[in-house]
C-alpha atoms as a PDB file:
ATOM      1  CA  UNK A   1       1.144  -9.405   2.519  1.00  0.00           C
ATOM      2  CA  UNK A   2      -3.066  -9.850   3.250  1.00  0.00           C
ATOM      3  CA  UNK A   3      -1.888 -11.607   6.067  1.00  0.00           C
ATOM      4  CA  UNK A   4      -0.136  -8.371   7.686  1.00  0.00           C
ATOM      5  CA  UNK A   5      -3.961  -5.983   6.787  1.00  0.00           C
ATOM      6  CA  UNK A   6      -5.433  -6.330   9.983  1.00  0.00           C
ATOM      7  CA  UNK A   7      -2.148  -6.210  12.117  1.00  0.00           C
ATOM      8  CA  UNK A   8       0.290  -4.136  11.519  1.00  0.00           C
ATOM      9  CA  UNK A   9      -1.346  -2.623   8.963  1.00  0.00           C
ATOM     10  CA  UNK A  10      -4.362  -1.561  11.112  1.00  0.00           C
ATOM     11  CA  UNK A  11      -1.872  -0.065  13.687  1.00  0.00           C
ATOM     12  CA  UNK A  12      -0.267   1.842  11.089  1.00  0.00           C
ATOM     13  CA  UNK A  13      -3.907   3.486   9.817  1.00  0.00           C
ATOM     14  CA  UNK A  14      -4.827   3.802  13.319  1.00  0.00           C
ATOM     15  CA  UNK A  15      -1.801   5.186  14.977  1.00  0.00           C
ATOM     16  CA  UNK A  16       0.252   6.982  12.066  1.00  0.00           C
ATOM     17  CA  UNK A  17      -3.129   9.277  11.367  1.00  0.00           C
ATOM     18  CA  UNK A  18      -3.970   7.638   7.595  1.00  0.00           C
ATOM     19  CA  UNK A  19      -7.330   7.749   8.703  1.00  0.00           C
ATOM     20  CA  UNK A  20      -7.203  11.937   9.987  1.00  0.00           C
ATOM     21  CA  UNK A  21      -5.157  13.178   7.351  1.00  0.00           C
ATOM     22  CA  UNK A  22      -1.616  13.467   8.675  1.00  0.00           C
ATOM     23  CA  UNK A  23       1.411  14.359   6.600  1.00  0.00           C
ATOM     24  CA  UNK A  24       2.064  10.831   5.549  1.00  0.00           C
ATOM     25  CA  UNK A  25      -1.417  10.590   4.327  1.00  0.00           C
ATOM     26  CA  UNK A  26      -1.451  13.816   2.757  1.00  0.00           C
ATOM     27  CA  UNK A  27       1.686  12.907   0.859  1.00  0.00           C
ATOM     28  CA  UNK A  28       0.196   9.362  -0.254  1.00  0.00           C
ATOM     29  CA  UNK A  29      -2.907  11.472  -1.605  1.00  0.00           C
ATOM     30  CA  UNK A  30      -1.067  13.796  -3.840  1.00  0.00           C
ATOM     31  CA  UNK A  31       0.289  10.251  -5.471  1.00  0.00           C
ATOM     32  CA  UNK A  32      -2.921   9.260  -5.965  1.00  0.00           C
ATOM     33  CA  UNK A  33      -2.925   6.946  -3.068  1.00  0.00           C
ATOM     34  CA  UNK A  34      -6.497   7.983  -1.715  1.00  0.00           C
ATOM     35  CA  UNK A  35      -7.783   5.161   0.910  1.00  0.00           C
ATOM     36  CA  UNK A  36      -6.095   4.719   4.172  1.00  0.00           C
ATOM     37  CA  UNK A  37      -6.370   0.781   3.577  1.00  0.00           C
ATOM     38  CA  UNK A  38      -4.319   1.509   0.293  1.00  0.00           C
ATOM     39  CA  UNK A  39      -2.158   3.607   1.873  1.00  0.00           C
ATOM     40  CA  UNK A  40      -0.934   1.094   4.742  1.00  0.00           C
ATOM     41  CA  UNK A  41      -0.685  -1.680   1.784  1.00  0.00           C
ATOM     42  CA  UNK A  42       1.613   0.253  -0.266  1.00  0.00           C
ATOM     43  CA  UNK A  43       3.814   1.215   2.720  1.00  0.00           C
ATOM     44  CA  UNK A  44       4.144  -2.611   3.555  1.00  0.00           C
ATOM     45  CA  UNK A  45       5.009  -3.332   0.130  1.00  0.00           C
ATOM     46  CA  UNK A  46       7.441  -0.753  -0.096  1.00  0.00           C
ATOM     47  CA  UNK A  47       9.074  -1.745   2.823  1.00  0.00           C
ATOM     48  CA  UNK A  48       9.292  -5.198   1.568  1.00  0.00           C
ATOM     49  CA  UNK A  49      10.491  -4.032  -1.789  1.00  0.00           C
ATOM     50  CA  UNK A  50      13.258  -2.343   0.201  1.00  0.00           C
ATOM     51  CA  UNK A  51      13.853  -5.095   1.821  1.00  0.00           C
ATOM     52  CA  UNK A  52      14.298  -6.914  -1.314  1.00  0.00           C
ATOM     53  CA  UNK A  53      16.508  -4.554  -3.042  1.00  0.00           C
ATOM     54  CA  UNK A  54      13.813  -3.820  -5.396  1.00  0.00           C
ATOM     55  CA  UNK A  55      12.682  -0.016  -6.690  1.00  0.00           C
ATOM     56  CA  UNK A  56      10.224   0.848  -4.419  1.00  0.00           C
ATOM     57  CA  UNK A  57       7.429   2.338  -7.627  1.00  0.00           C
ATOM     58  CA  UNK A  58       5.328   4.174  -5.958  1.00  0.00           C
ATOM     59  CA  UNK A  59       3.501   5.708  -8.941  1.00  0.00           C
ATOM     60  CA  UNK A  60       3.319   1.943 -10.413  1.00  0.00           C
ATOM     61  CA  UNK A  61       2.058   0.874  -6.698  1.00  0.00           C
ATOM     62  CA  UNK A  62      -0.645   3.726  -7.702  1.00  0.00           C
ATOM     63  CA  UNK A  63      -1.260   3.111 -10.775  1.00  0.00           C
ATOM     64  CA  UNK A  64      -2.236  -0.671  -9.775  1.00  0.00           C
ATOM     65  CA  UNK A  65      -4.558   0.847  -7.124  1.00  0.00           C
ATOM     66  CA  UNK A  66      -6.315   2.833  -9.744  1.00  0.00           C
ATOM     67  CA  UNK A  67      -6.533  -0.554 -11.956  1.00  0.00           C
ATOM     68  CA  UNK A  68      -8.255  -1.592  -9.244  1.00  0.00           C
ATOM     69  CA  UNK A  69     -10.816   0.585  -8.649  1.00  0.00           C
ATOM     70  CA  UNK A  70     -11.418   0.916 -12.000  1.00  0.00           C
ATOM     71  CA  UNK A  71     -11.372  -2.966 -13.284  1.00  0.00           C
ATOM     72  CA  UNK A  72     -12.348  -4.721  -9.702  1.00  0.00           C
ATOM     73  CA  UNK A  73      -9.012  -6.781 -10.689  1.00  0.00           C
ATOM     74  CA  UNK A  74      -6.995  -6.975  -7.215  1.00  0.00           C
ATOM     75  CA  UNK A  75      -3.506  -6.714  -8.674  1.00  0.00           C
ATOM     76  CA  UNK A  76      -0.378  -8.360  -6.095  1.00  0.00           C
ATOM     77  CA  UNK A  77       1.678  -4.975  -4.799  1.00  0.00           C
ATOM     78  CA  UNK A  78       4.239  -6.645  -4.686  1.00  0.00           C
ATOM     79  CA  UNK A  79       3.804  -9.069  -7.238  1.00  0.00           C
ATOM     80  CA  UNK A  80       4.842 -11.896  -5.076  1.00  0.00           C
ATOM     81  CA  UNK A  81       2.049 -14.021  -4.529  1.00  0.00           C
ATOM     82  CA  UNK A  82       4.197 -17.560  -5.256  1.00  0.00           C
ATOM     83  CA  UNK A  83       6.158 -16.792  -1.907  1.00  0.00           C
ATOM     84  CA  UNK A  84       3.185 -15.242   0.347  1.00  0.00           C
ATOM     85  CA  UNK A  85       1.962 -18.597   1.441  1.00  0.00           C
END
């Protein structure tokens, strides 16, 4: 998932306004999803949780960001770090 930060996930900050405060990035915020680097990593993840046929969680997703900020403990979205390689 790292691998797709400075791709696709750039584009979608750059281009889908996470950075100026569109709709999508208003929404995001009121789940506690506050930085647009967050923001583009949860999207991914959801996406691939979709993909997967897996509940997409966003207030766990949030939750883990909080963890984050709060512990400095980088927890895996998607929680599948044995297949990312």
């Amino acid at each position: 998932m790292i691998r797709l930060h400075f791709g696709l996930g750039m584009w979608m900050r750059n281009n889908w306004g996470l950075w100026q405060g569109s709709a999508l990035a208003d929404l995001l915020t009121e789940k506690g999803i506050h930085h647009p680097d967050d923001m583009s990593g949860v999207i991914l993840a959801s996406y691939w949780r979709y993909l997967n046929d897996l509940p997409i969680e966003l207030t766990a997703q949030a939750e883990r960001i909080q963890r984050t900020y709060e512990t400095g403990v980088i927890e895996d979205y998607c929680e599948i770090n044995r297949d990312d390689d």
